[in-house]
C-alpha atoms as a PDB file:
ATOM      1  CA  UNK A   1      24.582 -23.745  -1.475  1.00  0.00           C
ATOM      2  CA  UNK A   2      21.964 -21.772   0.357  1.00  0.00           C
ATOM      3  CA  UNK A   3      20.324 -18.836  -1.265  1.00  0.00           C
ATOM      4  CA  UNK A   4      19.439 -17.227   2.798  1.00  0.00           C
ATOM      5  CA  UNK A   5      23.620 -16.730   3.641  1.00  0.00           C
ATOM      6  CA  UNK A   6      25.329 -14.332   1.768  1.00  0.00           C
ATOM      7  CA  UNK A   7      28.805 -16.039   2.718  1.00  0.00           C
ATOM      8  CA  UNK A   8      27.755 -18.839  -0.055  1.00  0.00           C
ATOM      9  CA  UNK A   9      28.064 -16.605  -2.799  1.00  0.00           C
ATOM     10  CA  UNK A  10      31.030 -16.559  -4.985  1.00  0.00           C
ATOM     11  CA  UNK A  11      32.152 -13.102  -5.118  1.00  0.00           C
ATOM     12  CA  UNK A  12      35.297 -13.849  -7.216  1.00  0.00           C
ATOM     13  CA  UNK A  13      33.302 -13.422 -10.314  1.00  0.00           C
ATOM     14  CA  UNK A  14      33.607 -15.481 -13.642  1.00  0.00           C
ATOM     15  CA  UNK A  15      33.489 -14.096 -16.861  1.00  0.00           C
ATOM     16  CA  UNK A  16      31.019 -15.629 -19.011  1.00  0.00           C
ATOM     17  CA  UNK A  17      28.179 -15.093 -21.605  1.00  0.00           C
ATOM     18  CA  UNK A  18      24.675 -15.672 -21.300  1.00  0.00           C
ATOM     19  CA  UNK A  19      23.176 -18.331 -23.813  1.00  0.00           C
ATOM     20  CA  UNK A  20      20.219 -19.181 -25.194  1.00  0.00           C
ATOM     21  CA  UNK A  21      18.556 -22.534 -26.261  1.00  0.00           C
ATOM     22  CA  UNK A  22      16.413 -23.376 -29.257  1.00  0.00           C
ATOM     23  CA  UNK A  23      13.354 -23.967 -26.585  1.00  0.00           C
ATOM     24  CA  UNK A  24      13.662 -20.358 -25.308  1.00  0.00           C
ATOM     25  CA  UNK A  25      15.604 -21.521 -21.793  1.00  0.00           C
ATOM     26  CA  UNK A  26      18.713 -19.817 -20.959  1.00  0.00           C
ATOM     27  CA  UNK A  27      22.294 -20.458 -19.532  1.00  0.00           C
ATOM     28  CA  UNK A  28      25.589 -18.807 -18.066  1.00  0.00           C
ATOM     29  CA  UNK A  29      28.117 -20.244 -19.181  1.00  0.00           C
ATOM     30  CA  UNK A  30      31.693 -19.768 -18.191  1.00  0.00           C
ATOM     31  CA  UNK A  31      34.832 -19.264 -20.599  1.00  0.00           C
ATOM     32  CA  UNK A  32      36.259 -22.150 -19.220  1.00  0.00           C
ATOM     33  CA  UNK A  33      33.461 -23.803 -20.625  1.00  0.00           C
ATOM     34  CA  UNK A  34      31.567 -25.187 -17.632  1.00  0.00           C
ATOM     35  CA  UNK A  35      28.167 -23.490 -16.971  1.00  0.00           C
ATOM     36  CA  UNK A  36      26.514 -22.361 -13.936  1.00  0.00           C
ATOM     37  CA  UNK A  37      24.470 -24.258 -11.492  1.00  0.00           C
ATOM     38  CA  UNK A  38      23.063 -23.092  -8.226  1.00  0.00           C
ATOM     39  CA  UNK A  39      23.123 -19.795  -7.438  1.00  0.00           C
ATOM     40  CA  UNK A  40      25.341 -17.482  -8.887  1.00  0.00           C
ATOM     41  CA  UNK A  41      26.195 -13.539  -8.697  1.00  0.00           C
ATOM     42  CA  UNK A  42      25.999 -12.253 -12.777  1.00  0.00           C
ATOM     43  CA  UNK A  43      27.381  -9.033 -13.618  1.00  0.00           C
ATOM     44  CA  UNK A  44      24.884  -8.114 -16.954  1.00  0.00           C
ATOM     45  CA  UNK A  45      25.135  -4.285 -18.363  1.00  0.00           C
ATOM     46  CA  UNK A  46      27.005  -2.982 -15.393  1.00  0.00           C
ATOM     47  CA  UNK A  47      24.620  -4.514 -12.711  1.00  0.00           C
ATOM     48  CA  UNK A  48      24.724  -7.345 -10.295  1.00  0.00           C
ATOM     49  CA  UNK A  49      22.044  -9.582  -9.582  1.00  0.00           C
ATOM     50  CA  UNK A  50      21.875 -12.904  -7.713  1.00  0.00           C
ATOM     51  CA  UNK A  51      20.247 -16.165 -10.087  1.00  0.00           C
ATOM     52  CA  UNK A  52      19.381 -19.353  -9.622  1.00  0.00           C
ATOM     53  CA  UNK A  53      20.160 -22.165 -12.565  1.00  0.00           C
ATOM     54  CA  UNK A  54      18.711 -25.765 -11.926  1.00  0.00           C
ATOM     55  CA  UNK A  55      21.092 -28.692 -11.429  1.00  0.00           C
ATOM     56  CA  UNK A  56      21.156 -29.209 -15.437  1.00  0.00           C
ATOM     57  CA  UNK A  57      22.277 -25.440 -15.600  1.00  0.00           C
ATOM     58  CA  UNK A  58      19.213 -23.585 -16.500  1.00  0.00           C
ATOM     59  CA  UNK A  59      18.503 -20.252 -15.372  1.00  0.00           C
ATOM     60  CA  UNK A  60      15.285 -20.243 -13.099  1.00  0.00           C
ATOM     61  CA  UNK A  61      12.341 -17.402 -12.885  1.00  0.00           C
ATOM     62  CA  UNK A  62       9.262 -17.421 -11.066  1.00  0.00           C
ATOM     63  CA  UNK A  63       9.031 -18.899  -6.892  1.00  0.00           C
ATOM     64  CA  UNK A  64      11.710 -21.055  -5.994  1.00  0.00           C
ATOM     65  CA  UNK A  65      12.186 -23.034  -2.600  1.00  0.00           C
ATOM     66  CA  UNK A  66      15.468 -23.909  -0.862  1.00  0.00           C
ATOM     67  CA  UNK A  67      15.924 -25.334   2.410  1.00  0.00           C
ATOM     68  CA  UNK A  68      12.353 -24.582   3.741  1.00  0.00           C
ATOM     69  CA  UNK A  69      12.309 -20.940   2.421  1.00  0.00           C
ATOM     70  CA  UNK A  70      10.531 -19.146  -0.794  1.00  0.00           C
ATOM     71  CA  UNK A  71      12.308 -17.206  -3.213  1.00  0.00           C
ATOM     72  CA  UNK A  72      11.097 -14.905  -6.389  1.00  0.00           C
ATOM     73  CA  UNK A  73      13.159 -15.033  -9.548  1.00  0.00           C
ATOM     74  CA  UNK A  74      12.365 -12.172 -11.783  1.00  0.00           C
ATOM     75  CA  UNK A  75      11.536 -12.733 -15.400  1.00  0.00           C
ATOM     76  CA  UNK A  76      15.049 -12.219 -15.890  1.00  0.00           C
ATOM     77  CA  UNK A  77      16.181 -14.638 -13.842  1.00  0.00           C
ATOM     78  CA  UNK A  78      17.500 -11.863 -11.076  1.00  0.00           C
ATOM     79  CA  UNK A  79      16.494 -12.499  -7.586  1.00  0.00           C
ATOM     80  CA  UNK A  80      13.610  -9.873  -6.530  1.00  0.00           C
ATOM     81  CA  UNK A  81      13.589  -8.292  -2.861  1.00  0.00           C
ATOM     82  CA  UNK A  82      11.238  -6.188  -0.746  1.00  0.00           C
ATOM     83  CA  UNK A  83       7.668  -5.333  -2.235  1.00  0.00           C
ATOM     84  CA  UNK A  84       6.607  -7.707  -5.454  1.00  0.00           C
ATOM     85  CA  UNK A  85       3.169  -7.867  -7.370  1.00  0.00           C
ATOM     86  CA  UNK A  86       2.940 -12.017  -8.226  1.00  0.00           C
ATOM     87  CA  UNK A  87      -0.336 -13.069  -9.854  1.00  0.00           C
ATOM     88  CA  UNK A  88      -2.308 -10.150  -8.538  1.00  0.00           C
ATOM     89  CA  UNK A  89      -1.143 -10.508  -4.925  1.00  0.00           C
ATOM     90  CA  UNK A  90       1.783  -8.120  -2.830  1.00  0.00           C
ATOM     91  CA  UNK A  91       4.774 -10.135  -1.300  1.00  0.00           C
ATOM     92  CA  UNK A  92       7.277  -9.173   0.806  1.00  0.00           C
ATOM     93  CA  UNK A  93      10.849 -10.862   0.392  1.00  0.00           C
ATOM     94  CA  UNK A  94      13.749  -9.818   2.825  1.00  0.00           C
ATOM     95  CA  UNK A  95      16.095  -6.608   1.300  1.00  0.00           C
ATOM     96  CA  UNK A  96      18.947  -9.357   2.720  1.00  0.00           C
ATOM     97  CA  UNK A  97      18.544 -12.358   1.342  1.00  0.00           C
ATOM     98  CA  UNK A  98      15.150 -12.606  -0.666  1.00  0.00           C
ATOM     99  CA  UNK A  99      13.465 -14.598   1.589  1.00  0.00           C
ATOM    100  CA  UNK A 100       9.602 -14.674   1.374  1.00  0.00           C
ATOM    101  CA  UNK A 101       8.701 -13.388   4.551  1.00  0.00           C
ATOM    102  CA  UNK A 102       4.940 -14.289   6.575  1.00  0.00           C
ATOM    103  CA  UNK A 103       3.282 -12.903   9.444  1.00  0.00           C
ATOM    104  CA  UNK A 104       3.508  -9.976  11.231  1.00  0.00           C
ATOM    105  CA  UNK A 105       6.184  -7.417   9.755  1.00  0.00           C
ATOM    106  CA  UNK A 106       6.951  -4.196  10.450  1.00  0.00           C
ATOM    107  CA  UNK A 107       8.303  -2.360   7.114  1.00  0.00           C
ATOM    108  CA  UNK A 108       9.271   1.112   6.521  1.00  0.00           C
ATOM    109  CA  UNK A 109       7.523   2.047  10.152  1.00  0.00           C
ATOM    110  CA  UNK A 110       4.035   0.353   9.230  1.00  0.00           C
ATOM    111  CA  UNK A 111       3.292  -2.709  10.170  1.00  0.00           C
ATOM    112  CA  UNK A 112       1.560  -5.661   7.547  1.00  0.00           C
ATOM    113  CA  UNK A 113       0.549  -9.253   8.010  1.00  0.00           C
ATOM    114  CA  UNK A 114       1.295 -11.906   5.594  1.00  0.00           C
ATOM    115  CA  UNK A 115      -0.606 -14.449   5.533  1.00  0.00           C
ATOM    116  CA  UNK A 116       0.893 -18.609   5.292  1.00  0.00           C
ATOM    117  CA  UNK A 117       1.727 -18.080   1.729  1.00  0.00           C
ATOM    118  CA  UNK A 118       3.068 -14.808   1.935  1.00  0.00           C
ATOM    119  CA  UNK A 119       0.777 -12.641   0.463  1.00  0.00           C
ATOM    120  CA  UNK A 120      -0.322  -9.106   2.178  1.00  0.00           C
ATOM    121  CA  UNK A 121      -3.443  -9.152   3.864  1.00  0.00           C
ATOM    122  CA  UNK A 122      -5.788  -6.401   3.949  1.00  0.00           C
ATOM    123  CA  UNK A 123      -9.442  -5.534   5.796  1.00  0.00           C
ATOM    124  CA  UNK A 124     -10.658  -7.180   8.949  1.00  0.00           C
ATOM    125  CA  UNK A 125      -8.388 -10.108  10.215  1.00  0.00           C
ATOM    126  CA  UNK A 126      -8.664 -11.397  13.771  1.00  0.00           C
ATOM    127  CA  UNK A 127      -4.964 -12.942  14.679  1.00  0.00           C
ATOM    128  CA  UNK A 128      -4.601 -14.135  18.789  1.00  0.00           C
ATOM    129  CA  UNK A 129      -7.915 -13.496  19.632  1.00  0.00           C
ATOM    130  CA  UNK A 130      -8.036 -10.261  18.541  1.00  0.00           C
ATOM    131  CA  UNK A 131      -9.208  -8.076  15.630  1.00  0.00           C
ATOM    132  CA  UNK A 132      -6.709  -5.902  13.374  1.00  0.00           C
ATOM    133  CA  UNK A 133      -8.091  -3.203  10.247  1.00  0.00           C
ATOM    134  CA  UNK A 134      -5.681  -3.510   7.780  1.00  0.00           C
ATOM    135  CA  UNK A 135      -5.575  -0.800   5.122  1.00  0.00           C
ATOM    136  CA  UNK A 136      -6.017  -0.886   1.343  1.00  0.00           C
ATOM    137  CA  UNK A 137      -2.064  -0.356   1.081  1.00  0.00           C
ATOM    138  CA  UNK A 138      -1.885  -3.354   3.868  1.00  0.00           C
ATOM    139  CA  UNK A 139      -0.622  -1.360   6.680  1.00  0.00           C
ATOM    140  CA  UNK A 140      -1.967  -1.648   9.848  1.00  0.00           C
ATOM    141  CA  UNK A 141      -4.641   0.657  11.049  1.00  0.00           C
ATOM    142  CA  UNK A 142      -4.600   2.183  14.673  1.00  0.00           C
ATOM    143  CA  UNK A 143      -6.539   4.828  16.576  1.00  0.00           C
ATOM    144  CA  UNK A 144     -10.177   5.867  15.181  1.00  0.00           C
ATOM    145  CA  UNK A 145     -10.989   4.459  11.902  1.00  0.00           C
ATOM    146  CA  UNK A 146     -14.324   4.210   9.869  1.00  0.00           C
ATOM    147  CA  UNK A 147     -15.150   1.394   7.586  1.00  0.00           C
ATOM    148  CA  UNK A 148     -18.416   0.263   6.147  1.00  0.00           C
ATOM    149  CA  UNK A 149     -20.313   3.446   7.813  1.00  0.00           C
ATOM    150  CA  UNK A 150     -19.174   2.886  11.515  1.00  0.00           C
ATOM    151  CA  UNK A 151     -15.986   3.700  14.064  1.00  0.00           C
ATOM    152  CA  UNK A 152     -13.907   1.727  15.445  1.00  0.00           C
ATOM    153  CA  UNK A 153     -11.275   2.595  17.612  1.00  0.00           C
ATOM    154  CA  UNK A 154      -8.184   0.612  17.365  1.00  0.00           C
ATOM    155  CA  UNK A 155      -5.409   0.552  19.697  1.00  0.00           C
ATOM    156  CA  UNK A 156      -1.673   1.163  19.716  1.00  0.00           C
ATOM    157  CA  UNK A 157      -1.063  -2.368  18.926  1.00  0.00           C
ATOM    158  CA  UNK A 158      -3.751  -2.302  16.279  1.00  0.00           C
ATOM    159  CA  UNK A 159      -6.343  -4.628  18.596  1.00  0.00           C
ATOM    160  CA  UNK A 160      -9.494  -3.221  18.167  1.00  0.00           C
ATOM    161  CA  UNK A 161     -11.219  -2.714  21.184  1.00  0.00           C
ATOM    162  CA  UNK A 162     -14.972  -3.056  22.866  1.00  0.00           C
ATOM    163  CA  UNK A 163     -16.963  -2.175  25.670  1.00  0.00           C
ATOM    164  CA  UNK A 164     -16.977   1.361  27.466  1.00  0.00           C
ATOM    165  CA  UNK A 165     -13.362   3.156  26.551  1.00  0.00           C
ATOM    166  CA  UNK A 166     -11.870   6.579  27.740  1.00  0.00           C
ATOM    167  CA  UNK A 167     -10.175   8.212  24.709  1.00  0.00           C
ATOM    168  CA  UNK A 168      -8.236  11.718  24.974  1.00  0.00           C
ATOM    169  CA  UNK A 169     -10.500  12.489  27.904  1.00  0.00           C
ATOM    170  CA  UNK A 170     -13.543  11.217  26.740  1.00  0.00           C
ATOM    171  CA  UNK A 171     -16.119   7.770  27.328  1.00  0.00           C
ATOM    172  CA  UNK A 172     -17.073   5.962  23.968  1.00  0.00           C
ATOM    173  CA  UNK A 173     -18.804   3.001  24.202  1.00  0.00           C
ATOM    174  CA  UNK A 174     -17.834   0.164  21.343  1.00  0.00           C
ATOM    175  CA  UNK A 175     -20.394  -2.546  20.928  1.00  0.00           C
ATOM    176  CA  UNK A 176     -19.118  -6.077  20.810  1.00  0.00           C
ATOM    177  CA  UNK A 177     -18.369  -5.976  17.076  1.00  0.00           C
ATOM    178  CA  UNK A 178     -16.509  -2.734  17.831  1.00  0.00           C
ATOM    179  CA  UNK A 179     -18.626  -0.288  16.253  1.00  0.00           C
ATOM    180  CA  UNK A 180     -18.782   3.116  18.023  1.00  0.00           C
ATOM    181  CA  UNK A 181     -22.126   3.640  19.438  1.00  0.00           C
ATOM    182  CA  UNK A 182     -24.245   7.043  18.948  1.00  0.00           C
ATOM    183  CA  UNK A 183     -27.231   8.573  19.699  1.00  0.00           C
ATOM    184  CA  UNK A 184     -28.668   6.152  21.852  1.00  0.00           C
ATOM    185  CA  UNK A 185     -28.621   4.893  25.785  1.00  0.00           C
ATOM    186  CA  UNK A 186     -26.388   2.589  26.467  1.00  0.00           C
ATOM    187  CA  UNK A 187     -27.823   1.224  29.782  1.00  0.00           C
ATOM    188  CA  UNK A 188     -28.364   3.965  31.858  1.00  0.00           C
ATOM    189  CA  UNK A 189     -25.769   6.275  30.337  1.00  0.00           C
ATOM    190  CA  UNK A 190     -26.506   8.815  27.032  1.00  0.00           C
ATOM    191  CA  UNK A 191     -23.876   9.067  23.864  1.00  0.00           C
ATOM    192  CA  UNK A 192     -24.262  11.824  21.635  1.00  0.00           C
ATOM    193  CA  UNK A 193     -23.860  12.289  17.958  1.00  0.00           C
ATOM    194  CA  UNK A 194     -20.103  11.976  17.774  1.00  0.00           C
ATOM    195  CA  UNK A 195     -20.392   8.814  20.637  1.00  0.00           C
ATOM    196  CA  UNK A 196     -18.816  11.221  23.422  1.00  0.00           C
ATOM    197  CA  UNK A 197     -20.910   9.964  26.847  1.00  0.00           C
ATOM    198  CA  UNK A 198     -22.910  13.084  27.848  1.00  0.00           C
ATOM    199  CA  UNK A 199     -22.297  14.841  31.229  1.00  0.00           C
ATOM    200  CA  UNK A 200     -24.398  17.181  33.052  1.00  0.00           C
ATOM    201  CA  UNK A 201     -27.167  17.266  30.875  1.00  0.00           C
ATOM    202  CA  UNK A 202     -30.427  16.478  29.788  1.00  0.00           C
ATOM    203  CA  UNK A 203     -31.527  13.952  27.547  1.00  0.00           C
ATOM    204  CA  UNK A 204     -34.845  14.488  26.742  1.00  0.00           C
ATOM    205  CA  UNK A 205     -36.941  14.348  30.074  1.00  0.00           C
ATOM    206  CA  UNK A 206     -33.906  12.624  31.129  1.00  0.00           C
ATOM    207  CA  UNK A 207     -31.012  14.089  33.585  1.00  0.00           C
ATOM    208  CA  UNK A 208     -27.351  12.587  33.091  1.00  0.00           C
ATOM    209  CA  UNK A 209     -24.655  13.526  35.941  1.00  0.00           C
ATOM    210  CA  UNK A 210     -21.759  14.180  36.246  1.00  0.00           C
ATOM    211  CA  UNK A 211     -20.779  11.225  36.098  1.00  0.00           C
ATOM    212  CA  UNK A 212     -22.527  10.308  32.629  1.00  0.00           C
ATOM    213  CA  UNK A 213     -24.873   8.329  34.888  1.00  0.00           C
ATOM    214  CA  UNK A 214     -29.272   8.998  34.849  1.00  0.00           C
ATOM    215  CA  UNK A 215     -30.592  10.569  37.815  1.00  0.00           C
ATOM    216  CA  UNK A 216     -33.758   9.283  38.291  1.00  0.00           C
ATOM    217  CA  UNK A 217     -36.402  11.840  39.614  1.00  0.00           C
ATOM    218  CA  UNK A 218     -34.460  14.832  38.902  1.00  0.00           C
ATOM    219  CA  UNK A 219     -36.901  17.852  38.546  1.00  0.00           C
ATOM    220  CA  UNK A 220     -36.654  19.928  35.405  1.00  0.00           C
ATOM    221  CA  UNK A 221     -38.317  22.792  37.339  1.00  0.00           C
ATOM    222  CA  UNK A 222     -35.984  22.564  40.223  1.00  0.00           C
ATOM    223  CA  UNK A 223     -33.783  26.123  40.431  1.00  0.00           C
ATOM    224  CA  UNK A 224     -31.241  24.495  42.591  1.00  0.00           C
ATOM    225  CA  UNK A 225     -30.306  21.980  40.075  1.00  0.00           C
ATOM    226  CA  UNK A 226     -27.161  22.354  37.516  1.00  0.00           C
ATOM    227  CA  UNK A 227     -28.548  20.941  34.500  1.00  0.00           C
ATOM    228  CA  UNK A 228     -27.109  22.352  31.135  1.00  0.00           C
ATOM    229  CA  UNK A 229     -30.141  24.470  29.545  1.00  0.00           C
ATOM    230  CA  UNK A 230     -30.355  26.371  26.370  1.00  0.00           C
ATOM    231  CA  UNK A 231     -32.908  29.480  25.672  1.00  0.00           C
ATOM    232  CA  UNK A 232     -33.332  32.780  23.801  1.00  0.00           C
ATOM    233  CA  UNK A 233     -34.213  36.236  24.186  1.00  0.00           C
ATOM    234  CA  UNK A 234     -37.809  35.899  23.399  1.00  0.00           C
ATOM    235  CA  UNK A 235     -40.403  33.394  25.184  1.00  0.00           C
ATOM    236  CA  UNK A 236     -40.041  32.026  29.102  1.00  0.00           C
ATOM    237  CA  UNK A 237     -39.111  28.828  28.397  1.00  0.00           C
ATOM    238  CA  UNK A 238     -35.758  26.848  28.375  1.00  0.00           C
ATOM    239  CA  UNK A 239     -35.148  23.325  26.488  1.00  0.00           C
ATOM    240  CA  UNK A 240     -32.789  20.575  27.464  1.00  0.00           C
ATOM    241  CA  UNK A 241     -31.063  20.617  24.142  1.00  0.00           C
ATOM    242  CA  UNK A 242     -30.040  23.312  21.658  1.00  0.00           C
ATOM    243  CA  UNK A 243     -31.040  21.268  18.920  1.00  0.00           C
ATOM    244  CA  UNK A 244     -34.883  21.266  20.358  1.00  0.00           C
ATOM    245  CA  UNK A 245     -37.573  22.101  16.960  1.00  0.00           C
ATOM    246  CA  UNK A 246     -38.473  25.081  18.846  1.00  0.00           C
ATOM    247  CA  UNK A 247     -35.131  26.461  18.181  1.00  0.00           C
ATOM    248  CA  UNK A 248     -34.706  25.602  14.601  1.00  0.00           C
ATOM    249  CA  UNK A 249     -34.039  29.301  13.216  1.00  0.00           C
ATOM    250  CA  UNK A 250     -33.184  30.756  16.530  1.00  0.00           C
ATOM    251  CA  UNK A 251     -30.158  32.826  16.480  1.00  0.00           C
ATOM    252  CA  UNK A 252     -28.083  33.516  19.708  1.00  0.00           C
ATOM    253  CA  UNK A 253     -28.574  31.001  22.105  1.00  0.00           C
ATOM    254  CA  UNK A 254     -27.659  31.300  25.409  1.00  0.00           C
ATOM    255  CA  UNK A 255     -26.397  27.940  27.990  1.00  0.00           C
ATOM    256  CA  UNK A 256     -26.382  27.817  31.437  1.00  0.00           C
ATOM    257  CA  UNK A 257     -27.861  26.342  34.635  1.00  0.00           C
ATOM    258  CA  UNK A 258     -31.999  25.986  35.225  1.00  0.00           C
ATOM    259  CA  UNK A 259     -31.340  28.984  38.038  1.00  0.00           C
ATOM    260  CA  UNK A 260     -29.458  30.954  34.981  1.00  0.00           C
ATOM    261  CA  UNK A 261     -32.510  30.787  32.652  1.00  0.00           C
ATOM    262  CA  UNK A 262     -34.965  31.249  35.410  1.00  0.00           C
ATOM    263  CA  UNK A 263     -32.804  34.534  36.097  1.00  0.00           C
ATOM    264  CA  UNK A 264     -32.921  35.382  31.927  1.00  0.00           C
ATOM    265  CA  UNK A 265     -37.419  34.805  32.899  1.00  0.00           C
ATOM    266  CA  UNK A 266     -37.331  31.806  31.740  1.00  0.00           C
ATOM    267  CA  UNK A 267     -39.753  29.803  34.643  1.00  0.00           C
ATOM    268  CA  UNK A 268     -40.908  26.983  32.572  1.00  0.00           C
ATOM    269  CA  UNK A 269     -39.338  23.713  30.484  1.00  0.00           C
ATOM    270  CA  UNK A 270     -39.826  23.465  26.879  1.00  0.00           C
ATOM    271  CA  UNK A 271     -42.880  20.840  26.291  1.00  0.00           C
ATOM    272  CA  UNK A 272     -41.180  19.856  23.449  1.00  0.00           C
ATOM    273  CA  UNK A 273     -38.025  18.671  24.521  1.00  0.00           C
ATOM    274  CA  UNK A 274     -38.580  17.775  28.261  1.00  0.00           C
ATOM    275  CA  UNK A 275     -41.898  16.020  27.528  1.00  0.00           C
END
């Protein structure tokens, strides 16, 4: 009789009591005075469960295999489904039938990966090639996600991706373990603090396009150019970057275009921050 079809129950119930031995092992046995064996659906205090007894009639607990399949008898003896905590580990076993399910499962709209034994996985686990963050609850982890210090962006599928990516609008660049990169060139491109790819701007003595791309020989002192500039009321200078040291208590900063600040008398680049 397999546990996995529902059909092999016998739901023309027997009346019975439950026994106990001297050893602690119990029983069900029948008024007719047979027992059971196999599995059986026991009506105890108003609720139904599904057990298991052995072929010498005694009830089973703990993991239980039939035809191929894992099963989870309860402590007492009833059949457990969905979520269980065995031995420190999460398993999930099928709402149906009680089947120990593996791999990939999608459950209550997340999605978890049990591993060959059943038992949720959780943290970094590369499956077909590709890498998957699975959370401290076991779900699956998609979109931006920071672990150990660093971002990762992970996909709608979960894969976690590499290499220059466009994200709402926006070029990231993931280095090959899928950290988000920041603050630094990345060939001859610039990504900022939050790893957006800067546009239109200088980088230090640098020019980026529009494109993200340097400009070599781009002239900081050239009016016709449309570099990003910052400056304030006082002084004649501009700076590449709002965040130059020369600006570290200004208040009020203006942005614009070289030819803006040259208009606001500003005729010269900061020596600080286009050095």
């Amino acid at each position: 009789m397999a546990l996995d079809n529902e059909d092999d129950f016998d739901y023309d119930f027997q009346l019975g009591y439950w026994m106990r031995s001297s050893n602690g092992k119990w029983w069900f046995e029948y008024e007719d005075g047979t027992y059971a064996v196999g599995p059986a659906v026991i009506e105890t205090d108003g609720t139904y469960a599904v057990y298991y007894f052995d072929k010498s009639g005694w009830m089973v607990t703990g993991w239980y295999k039939e035809n191929g399949d894992w099963f989870y008898f309860k402590p007492s003896g009833a059949l457990a489904t969905g979520w269980q905590k065995v031995g420190g580990k999460w398993y999930y076993l099928s709402p149906e039938n009680g089947v120990m399910l593996k791999g990939w499962q999608q459950i209550g709209g997340k999605w978890y990966r049990l591993n060959g034994s059943g038992a949720m996985l959780t943290g970094w686990q590369k499956v077909g090639g590709s890498w998957y963050y699975l959370n401290g609850a076991g779900d699956m982890a998609t979109g931006w996600k920071k672990v150990g210090g660093k971002w990762y962006y992970l996909n709608e599928s979960g894969a976690m991706l590499t290499g220059w990516r466009e994200i709402n609008g926006t070029w990231y660049h993931l280095n090959n373990s899928g950290a988000m990169s920041s603050s630094r060139w990345v060939g001859n491109y610039y990504v900022n603090g939050s790893g957006a790819m800067v546009t239109n701007a200088w980088v230090g003595k640098y020019y980026v396009g529009s494109d993200g791309k340097w400009i070599p020989n781009y002239s900081a002192g050239n009016s016709s150019n449309n570099a990003t500039v910052f400056w304030v009321a006082g002084g004649d200078v501009y700076h590449s970057t709002s965040d130059c040291p020369s600006l570290a208590r200004s208040k009020n900063i203006k942005s614009g275009t070289v030819s803006d600040a040259n208009g606001a008398g500003k005729k010269r680049a900061c020596s600080n921050c286009f050095h």
